[in-house]
PDB file of N, CA and C in Angstrom:
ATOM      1  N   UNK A   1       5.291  31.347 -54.122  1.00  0.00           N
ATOM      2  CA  UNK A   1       5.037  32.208 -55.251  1.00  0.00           C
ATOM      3  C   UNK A   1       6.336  32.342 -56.036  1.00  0.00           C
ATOM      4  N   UNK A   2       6.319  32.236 -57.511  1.00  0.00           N
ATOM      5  CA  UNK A   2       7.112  32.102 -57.976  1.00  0.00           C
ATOM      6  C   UNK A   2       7.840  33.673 -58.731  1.00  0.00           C
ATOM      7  N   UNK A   3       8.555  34.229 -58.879  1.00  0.00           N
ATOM      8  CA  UNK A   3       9.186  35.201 -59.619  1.00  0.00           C
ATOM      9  C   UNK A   3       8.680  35.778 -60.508  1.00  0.00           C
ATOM     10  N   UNK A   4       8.177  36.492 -61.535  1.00  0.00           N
ATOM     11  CA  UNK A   4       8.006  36.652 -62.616  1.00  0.00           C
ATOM     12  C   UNK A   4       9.773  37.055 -63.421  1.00  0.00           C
ATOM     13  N   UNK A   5      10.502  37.226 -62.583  1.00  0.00           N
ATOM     14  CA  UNK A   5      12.268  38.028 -63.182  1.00  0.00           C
ATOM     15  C   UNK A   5      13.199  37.080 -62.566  1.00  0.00           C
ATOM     16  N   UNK A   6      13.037  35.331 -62.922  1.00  0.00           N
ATOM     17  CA  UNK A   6      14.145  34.610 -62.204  1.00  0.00           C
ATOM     18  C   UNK A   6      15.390  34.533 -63.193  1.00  0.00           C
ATOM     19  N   UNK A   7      15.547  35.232 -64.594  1.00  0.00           N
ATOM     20  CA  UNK A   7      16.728  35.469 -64.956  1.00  0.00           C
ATOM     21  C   UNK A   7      17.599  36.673 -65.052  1.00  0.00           C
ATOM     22  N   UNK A   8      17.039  37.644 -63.948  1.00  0.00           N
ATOM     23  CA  UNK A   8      17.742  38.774 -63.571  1.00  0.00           C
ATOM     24  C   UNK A   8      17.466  38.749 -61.990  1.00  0.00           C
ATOM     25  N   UNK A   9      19.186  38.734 -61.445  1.00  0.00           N
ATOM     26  CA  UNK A   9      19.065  38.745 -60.037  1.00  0.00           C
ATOM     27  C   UNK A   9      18.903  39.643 -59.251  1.00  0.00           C
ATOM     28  N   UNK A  10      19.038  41.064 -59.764  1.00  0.00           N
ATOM     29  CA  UNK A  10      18.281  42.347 -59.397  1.00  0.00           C
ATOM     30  C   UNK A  10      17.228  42.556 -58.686  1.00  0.00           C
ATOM     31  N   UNK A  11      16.390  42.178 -60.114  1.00  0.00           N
ATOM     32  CA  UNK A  11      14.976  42.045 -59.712  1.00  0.00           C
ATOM     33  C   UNK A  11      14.520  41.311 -58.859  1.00  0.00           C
ATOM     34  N   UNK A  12      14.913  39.163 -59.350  1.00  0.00           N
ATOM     35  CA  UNK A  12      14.425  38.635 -58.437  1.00  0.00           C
ATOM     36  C   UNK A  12      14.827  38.931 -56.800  1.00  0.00           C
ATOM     37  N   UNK A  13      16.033  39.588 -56.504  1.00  0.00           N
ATOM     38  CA  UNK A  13      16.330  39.777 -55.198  1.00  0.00           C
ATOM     39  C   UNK A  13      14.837  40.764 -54.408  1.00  0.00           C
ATOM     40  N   UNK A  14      14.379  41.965 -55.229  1.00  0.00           N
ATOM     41  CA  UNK A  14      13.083  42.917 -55.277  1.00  0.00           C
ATOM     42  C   UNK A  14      12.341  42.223 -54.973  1.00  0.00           C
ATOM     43  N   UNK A  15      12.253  41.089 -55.960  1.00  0.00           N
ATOM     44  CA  UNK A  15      10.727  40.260 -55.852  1.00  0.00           C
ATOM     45  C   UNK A  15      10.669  39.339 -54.494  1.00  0.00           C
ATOM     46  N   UNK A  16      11.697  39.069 -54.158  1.00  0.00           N
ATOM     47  CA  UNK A  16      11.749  38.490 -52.796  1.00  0.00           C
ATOM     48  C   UNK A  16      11.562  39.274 -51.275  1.00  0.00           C
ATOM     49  N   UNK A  17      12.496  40.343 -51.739  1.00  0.00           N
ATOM     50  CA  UNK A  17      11.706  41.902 -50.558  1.00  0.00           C
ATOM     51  C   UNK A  17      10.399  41.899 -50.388  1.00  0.00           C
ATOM     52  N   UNK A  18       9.557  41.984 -51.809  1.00  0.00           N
ATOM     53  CA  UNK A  18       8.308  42.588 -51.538  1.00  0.00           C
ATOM     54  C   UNK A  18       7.496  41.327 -51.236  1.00  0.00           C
ATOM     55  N   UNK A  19       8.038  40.041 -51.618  1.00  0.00           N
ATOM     56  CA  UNK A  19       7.340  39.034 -51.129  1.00  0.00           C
ATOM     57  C   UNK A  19       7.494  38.992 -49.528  1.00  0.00           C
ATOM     58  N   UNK A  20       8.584  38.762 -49.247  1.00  0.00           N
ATOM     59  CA  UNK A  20       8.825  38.963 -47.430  1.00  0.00           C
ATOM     60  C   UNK A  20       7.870  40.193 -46.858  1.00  0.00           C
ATOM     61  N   UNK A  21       7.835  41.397 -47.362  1.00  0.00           N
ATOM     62  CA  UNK A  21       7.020  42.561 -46.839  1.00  0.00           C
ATOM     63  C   UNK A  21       5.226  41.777 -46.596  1.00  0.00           C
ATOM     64  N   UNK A  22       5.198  41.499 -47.764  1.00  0.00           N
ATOM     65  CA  UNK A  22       3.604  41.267 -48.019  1.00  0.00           C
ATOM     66  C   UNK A  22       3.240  40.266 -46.915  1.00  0.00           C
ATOM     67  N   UNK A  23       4.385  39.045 -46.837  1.00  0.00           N
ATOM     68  CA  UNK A  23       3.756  38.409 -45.606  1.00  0.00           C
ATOM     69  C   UNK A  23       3.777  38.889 -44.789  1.00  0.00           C
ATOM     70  N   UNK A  24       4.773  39.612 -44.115  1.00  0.00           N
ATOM     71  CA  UNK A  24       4.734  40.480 -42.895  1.00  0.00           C
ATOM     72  C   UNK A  24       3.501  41.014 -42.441  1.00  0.00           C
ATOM     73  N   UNK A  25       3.169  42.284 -43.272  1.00  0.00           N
ATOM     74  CA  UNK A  25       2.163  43.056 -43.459  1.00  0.00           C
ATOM     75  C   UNK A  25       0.732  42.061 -43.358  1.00  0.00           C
ATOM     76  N   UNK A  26       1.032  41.014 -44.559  1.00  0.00           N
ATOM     77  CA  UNK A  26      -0.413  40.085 -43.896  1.00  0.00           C
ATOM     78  C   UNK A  26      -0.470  39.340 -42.244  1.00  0.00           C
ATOM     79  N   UNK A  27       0.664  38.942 -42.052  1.00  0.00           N
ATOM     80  CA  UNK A  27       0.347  38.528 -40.304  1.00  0.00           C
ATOM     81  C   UNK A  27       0.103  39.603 -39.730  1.00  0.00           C
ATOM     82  N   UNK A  28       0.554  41.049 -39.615  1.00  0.00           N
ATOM     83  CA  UNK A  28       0.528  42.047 -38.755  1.00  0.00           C
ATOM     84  C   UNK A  28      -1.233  42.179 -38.882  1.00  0.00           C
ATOM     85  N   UNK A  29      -1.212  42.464 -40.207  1.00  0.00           N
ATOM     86  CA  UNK A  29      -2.900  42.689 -40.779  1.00  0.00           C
ATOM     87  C   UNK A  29      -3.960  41.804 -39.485  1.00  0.00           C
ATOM     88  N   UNK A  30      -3.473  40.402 -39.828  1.00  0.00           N
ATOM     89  CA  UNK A  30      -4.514  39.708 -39.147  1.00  0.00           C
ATOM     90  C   UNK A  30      -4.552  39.641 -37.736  1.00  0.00           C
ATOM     91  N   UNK A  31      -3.325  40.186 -37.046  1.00  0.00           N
ATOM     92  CA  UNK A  31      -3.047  40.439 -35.417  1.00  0.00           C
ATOM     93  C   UNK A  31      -4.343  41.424 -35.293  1.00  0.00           C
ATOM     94  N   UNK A  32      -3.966  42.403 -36.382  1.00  0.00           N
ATOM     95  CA  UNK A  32      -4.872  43.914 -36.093  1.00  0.00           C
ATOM     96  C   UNK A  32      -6.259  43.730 -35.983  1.00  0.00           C
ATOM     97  N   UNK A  33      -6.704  42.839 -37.105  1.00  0.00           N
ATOM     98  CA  UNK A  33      -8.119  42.493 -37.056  1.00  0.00           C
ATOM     99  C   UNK A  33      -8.691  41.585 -36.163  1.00  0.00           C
ATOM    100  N   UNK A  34      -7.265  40.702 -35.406  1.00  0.00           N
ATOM    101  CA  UNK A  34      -8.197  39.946 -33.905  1.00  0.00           C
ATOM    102  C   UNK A  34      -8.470  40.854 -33.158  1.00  0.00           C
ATOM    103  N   UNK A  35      -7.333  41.414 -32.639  1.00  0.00           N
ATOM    104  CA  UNK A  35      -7.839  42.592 -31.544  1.00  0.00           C
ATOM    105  C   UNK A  35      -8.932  43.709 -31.768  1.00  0.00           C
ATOM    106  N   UNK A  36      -9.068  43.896 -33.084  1.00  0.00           N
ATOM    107  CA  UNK A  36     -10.481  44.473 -33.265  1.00  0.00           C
ATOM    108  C   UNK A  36     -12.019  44.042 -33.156  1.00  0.00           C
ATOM    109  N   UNK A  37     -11.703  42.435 -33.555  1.00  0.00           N
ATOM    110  CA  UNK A  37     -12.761  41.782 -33.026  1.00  0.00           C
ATOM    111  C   UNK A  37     -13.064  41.545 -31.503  1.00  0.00           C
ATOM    112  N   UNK A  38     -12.231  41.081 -31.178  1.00  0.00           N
ATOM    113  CA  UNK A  38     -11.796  41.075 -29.403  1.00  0.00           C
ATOM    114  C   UNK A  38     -12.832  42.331 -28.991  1.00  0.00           C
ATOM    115  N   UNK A  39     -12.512  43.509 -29.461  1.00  0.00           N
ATOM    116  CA  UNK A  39     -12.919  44.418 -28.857  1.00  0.00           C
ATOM    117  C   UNK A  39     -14.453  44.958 -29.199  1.00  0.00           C
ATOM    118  N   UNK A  40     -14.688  44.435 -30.238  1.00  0.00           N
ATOM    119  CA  UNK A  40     -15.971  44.567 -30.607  1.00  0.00           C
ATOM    120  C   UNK A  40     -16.701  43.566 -30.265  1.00  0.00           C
ATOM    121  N   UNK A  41     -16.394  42.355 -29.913  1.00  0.00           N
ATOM    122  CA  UNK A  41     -17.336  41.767 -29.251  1.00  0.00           C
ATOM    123  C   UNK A  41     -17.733  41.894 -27.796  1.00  0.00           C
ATOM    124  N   UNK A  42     -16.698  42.774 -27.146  1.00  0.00           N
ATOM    125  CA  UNK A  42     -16.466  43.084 -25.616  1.00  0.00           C
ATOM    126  C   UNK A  42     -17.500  43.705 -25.244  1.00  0.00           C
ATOM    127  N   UNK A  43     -17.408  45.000 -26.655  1.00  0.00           N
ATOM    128  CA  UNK A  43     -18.743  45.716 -26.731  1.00  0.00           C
ATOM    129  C   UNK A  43     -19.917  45.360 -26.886  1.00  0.00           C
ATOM    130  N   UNK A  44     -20.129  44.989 -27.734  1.00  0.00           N
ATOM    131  CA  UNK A  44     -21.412  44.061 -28.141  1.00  0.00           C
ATOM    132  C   UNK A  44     -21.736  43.352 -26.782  1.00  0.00           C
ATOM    133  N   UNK A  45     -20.833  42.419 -26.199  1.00  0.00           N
ATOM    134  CA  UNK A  45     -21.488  41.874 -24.768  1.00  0.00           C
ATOM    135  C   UNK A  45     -21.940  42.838 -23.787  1.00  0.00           C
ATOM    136  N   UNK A  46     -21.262  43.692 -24.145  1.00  0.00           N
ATOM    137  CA  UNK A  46     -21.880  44.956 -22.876  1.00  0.00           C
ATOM    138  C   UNK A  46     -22.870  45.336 -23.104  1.00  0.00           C
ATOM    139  N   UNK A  47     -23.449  45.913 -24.068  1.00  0.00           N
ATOM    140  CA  UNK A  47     -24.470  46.424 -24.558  1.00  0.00           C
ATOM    141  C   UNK A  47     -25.657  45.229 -24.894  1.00  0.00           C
ATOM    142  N   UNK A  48     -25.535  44.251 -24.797  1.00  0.00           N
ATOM    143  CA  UNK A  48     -26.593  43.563 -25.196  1.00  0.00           C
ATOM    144  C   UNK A  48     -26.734  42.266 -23.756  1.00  0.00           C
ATOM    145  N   UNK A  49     -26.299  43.046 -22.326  1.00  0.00           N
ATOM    146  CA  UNK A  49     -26.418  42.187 -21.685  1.00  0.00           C
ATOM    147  C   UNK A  49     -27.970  42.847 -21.072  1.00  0.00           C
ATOM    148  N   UNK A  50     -28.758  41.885 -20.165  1.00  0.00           N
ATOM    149  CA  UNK A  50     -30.165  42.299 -20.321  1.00  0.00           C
ATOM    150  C   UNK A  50     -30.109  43.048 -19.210  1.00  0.00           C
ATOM    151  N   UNK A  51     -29.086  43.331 -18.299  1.00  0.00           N
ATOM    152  CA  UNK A  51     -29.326  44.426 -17.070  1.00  0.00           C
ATOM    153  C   UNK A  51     -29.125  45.567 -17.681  1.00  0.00           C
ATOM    154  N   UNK A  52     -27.704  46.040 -18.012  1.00  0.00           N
ATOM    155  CA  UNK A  52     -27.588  46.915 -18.491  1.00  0.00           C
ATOM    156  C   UNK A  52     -28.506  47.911 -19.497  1.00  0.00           C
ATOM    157  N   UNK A  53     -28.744  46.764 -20.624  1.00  0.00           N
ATOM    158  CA  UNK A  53     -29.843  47.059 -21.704  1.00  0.00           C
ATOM    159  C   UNK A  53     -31.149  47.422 -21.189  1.00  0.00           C
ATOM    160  N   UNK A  54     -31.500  46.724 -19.937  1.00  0.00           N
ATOM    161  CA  UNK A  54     -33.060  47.432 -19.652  1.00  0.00           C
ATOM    162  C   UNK A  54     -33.221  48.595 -18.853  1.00  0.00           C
ATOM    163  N   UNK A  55     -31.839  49.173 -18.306  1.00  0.00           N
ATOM    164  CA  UNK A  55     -31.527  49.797 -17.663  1.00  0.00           C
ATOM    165  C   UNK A  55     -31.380  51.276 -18.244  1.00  0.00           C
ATOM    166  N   UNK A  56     -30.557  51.039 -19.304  1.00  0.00           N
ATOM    167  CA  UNK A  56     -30.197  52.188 -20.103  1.00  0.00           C
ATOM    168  C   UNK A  56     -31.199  52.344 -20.966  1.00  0.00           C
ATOM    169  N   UNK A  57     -31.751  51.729 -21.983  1.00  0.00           N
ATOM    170  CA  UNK A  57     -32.414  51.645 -23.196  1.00  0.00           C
ATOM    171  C   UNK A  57     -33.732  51.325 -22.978  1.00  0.00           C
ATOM    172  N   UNK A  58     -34.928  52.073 -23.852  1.00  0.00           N
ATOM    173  CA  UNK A  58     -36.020  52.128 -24.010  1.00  0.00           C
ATOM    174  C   UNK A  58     -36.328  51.003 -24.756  1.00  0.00           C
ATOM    175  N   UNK A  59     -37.639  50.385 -25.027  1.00  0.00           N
ATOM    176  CA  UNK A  59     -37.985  49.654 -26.653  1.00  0.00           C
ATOM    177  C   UNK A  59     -37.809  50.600 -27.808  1.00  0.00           C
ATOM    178  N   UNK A  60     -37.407  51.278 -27.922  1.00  0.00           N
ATOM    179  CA  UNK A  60     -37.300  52.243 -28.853  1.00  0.00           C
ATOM    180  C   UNK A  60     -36.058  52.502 -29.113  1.00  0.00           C
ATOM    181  N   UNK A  61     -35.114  52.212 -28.359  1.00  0.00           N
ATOM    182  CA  UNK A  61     -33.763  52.667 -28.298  1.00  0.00           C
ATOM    183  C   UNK A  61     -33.042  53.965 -27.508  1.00  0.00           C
ATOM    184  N   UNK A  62     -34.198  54.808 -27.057  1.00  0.00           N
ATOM    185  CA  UNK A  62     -33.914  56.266 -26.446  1.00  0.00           C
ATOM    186  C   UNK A  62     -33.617  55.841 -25.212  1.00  0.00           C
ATOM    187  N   UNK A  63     -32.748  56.884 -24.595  1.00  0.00           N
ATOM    188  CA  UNK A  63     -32.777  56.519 -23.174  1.00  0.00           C
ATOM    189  C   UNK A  63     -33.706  56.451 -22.327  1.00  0.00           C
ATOM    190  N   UNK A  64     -33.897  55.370 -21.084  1.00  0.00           N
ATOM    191  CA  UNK A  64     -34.679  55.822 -20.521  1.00  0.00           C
ATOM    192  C   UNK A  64     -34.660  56.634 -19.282  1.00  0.00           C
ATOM    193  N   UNK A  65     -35.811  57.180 -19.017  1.00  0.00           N
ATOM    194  CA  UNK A  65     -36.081  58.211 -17.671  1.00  0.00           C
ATOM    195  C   UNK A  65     -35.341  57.553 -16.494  1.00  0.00           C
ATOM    196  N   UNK A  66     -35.449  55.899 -16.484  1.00  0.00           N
ATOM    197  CA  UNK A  66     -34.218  55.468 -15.191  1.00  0.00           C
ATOM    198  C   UNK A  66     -32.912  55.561 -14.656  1.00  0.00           C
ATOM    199  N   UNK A  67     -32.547  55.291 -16.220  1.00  0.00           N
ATOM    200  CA  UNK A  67     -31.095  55.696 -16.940  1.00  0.00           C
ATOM    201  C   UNK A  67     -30.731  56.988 -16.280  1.00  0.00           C
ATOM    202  N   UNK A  68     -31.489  57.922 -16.930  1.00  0.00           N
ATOM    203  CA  UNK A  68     -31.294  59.666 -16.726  1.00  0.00           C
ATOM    204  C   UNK A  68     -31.319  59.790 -15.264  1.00  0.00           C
ATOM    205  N   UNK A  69     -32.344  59.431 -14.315  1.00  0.00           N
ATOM    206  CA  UNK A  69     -32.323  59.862 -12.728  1.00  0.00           C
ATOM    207  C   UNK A  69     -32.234  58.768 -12.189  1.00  0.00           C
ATOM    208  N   UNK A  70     -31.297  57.694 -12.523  1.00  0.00           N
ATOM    209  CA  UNK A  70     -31.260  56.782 -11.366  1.00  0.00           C
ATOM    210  C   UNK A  70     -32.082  56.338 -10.669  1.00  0.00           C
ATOM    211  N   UNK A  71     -31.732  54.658  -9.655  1.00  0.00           N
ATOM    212  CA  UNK A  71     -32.695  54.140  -9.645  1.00  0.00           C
ATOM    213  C   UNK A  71     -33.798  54.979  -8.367  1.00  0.00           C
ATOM    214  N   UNK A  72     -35.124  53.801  -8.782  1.00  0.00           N
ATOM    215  CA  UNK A  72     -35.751  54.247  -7.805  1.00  0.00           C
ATOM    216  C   UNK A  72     -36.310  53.853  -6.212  1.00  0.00           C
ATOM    217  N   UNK A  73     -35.806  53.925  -5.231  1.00  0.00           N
ATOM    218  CA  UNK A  73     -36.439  53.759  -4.078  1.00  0.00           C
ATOM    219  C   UNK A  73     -37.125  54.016  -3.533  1.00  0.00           C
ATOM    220  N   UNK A  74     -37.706  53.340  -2.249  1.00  0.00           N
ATOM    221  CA  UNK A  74     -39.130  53.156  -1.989  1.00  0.00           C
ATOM    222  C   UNK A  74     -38.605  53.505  -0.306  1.00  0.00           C
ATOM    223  N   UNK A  75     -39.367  54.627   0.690  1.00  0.00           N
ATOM    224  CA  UNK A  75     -39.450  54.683   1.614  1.00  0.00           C
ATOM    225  C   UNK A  75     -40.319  54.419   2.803  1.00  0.00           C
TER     226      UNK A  75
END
């Protein structure tokens, strides 16, 4: 990216700060948003694995009565 102030060295020195910042800030950015994905898909696998899911969750989405009192055995 080029300068818009390459005949004042003031500025262009500025324009080079905020260029260095911005990349910074964009790699940090995109660290932030892997680990957010990371973690949202962690979730998502949890919740949409079919033990868990039939376990906890109704067809409806409410909990179910199994969920609430645990499982059931047979004597």
């Amino acid at each position: 990216m080029q300068a818009p102030y390459e005949s004042d060295a003031g500025l262009q020195a500025d324009w080079e700060t905020i260029v260095n910042h911005t990349r910074a800030l964009q790699q940090r950015n995109g660290l932030l948003l892997d680990v957010h994905l990371k973690l949202n898909q962690r979730g998502l696998s949890t919740m949409t694995e079919q033990r868990s899911l039939s376990r906890m969750y109704d067809p409806t989405g409410h909990a179910s009565a199994q969920a609430l009192l645990g499982p059931k055995f047979s004597v």
